[in-house]
Protein backbone atom coordinates (compact mmCIF):
# COMPACT_ATOMS: atom_id res chain seq x y z
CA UNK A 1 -7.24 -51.19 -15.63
CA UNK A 2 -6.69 -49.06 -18.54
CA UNK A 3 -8.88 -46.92 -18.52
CA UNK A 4 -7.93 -46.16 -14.65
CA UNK A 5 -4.64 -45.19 -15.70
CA UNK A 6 -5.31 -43.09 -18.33
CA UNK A 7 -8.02 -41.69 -16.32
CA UNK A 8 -4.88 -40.53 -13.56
CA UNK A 9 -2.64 -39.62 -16.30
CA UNK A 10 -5.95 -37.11 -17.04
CA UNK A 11 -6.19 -35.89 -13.73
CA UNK A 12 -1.97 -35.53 -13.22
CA UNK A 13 -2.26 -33.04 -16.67
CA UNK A 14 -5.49 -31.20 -15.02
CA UNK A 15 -3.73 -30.49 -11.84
CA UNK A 16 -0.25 -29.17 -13.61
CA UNK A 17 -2.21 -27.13 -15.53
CA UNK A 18 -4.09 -25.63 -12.95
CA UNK A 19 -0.72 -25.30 -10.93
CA UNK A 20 1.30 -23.80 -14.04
CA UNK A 21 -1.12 -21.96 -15.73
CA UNK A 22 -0.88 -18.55 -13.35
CA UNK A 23 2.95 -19.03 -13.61
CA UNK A 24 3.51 -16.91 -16.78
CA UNK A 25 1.51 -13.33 -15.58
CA UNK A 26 3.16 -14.07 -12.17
CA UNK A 27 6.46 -13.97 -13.75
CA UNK A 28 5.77 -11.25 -15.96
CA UNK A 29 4.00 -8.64 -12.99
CA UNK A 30 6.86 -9.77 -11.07
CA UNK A 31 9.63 -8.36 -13.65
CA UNK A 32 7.89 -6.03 -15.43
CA UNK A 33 5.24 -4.42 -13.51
CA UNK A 34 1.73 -3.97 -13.97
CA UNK A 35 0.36 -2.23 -17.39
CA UNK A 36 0.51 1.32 -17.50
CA UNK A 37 -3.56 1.71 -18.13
CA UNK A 38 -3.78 0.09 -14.45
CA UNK A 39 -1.85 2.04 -12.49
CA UNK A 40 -3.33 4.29 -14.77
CA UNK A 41 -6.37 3.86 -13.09
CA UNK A 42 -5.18 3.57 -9.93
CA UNK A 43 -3.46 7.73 -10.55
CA UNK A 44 -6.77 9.07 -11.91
CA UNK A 45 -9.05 7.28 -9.12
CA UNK A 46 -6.59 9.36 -6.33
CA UNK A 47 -6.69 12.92 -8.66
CA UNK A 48 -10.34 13.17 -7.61
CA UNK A 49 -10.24 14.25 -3.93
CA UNK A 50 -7.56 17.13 -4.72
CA UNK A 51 -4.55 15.51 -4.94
CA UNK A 52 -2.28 13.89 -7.46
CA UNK A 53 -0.46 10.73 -6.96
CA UNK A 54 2.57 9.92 -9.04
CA UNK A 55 4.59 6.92 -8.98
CA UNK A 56 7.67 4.99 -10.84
CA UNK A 57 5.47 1.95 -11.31
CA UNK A 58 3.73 -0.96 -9.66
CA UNK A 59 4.66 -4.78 -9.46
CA UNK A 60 4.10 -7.87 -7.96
CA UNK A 61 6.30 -9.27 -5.42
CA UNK A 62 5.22 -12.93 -4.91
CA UNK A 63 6.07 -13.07 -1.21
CA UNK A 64 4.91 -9.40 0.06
CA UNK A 65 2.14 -8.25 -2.29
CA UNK A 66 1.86 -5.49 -4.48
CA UNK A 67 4.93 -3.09 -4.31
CA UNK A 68 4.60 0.87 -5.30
CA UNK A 69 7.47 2.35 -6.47
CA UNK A 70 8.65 6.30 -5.79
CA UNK A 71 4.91 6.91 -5.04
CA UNK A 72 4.30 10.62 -4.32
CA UNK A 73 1.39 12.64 -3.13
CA UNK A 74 0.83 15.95 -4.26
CA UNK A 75 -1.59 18.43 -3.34
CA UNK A 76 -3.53 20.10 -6.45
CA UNK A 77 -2.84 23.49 -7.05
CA UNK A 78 -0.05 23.97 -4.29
CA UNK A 79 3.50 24.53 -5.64
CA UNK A 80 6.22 22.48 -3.07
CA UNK A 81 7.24 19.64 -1.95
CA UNK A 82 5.01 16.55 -2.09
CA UNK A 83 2.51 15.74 1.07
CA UNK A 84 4.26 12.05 1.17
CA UNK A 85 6.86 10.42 -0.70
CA UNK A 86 8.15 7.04 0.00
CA UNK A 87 10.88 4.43 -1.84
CA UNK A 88 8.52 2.14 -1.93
CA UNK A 89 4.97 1.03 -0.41
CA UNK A 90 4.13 -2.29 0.10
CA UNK A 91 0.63 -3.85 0.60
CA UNK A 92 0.20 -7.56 1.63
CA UNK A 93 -3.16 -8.50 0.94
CA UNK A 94 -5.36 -11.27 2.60
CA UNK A 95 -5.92 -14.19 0.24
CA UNK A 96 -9.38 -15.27 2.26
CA UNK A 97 -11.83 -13.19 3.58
CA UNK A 98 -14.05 -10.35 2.37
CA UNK A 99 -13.63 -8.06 -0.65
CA UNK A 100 -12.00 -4.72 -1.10
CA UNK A 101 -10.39 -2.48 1.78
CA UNK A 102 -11.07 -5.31 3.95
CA UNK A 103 -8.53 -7.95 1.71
CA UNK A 104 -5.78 -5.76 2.91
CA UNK A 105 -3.34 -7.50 5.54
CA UNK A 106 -0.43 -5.08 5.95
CA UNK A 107 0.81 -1.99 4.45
CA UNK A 108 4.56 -1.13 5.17
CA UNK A 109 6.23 2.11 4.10
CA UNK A 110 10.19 2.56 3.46
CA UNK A 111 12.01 5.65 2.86
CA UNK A 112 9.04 7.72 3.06
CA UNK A 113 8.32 11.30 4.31
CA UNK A 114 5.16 12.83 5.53
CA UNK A 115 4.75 16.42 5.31
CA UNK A 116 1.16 17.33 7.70
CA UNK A 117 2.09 21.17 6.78
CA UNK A 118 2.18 20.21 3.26
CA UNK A 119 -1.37 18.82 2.86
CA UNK A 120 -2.64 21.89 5.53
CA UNK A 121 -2.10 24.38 2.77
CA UNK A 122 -5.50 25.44 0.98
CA UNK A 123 -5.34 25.34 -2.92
CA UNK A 124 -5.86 29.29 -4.35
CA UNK A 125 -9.47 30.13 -4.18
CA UNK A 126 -10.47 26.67 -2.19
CA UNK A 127 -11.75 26.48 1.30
CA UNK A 128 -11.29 23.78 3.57
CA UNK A 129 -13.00 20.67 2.27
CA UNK A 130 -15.50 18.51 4.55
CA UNK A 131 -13.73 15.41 5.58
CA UNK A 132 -15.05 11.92 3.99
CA UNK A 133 -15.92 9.41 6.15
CA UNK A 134 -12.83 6.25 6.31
CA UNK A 135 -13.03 3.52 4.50
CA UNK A 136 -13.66 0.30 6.13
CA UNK A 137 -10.09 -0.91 6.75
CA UNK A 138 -8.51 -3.50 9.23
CA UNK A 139 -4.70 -4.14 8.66
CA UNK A 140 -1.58 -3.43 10.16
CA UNK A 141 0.25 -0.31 9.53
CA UNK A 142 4.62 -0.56 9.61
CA UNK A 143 6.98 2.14 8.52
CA UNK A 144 10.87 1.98 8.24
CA UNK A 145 13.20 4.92 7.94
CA UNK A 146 10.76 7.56 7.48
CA UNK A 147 10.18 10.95 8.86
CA UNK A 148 6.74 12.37 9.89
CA UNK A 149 7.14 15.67 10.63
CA UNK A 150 10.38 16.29 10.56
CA UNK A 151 10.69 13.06 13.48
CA UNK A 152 13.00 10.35 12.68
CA UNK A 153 11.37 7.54 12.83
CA UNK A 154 13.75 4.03 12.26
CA UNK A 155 10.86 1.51 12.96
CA UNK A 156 6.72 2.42 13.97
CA UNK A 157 4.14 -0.42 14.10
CA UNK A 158 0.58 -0.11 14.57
CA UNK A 159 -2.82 -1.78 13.81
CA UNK A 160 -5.54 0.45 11.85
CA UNK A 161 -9.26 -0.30 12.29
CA UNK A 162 -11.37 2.19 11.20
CA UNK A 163 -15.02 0.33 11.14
CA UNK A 164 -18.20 2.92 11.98
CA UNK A 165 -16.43 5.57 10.64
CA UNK A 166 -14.41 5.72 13.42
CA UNK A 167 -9.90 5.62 13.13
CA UNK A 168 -9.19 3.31 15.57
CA UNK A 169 -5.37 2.49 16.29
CA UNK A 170 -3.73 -0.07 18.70
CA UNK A 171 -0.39 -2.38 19.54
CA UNK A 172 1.80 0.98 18.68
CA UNK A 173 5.38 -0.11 18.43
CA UNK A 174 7.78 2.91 17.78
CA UNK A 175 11.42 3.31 17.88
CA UNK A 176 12.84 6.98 16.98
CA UNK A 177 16.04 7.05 16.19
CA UNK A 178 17.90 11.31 16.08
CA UNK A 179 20.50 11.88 17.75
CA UNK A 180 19.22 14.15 20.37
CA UNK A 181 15.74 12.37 19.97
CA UNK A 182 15.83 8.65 20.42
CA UNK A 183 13.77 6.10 22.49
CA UNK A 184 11.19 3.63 22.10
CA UNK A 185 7.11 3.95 22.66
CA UNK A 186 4.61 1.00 23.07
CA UNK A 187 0.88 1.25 23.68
């Protein structure tokens, strides 16, 4: 009979442990953020296909996901305002299913502003360059109160798939919000 007990008393410490034990990082990429030498990596993985992401810093947000602050996207060698900027950028990730791209569940923008015209511009003495194919990606895309385009946009909703190299969108929600340009699209 002892030994049974003890034997639960071992298996009640094993499962706080296992419960506790991611607790502390939680906390601390929750507060703090994530190290510099990651989103370090993250910044020097985007300056290789001519542009240059900056951002305030990265955390952890234990119900939504990872949460980019002030990200901007810059295009190399072009003097002007950023391609995109955004408050923040939030992507919610899957916590089953396959690796990479495909873990990603949701990806909601707020604040932000695309500039198409911005990212058009050629770099001095660079042509064009040939588009990459997508990467595989299946998620839903949201943005609040941002502009694309100079377009107000209060609320757009879509899903992304983009398997066989092909950008597949569907279930677009949109509500524009100007005041001589306001209404709402679905499709």
């Amino acid at each position: 009979m002892a030994a049974r007990a003890s034997l639960w008393r071992l298996g009640i410490r094993i499962a706080a442990f296992l419960l506790l034990a991611p607790l502390p990082p939680v906390l601390y990429l929750s507060h703090f953020g994530f190290p510099d030498r990651i989103t370090g990596k993250l910044i020097d993985a985007a300056d290789k296909e001519g542009y240059c992401l900056e951002m305030k810093g990265m955390r952890l947000d234990v119900f939504e996901g990872i949460v980019v602050d002030g990200p901007k996207l810059l295009k190399k060698g072009v003097v002007g305002l950023p391609v995109f900027e955004a408050e923040e950028i939030i992507l919610g990730f899957r916590i089953l299913g396959a690796g990479g791209l495909q873990r990603i569940r949701r990806i909601t923008v707020k604040n932000g502003t695309l500039r198409p015209e911005a990212a058009s511009q050629n770099s001095p003495g660079k042509s064009n360059e040939k588009r990459k194919a997508f990467p595989v990606l299946e998620c839903q895309l949201i943005l609040d109160n941002c502009i694309i385009h100079h377009l107000p946009l209060l609320h757009f909703s879509c899903n992304i798939n983009t398997r066989d190299s092909q950008l597949r969108i569907s279930d677009i929600r949109t509500e524009i919000g100007h005041s001589d340009k306001s209404g709402y699209l679905t499709g």
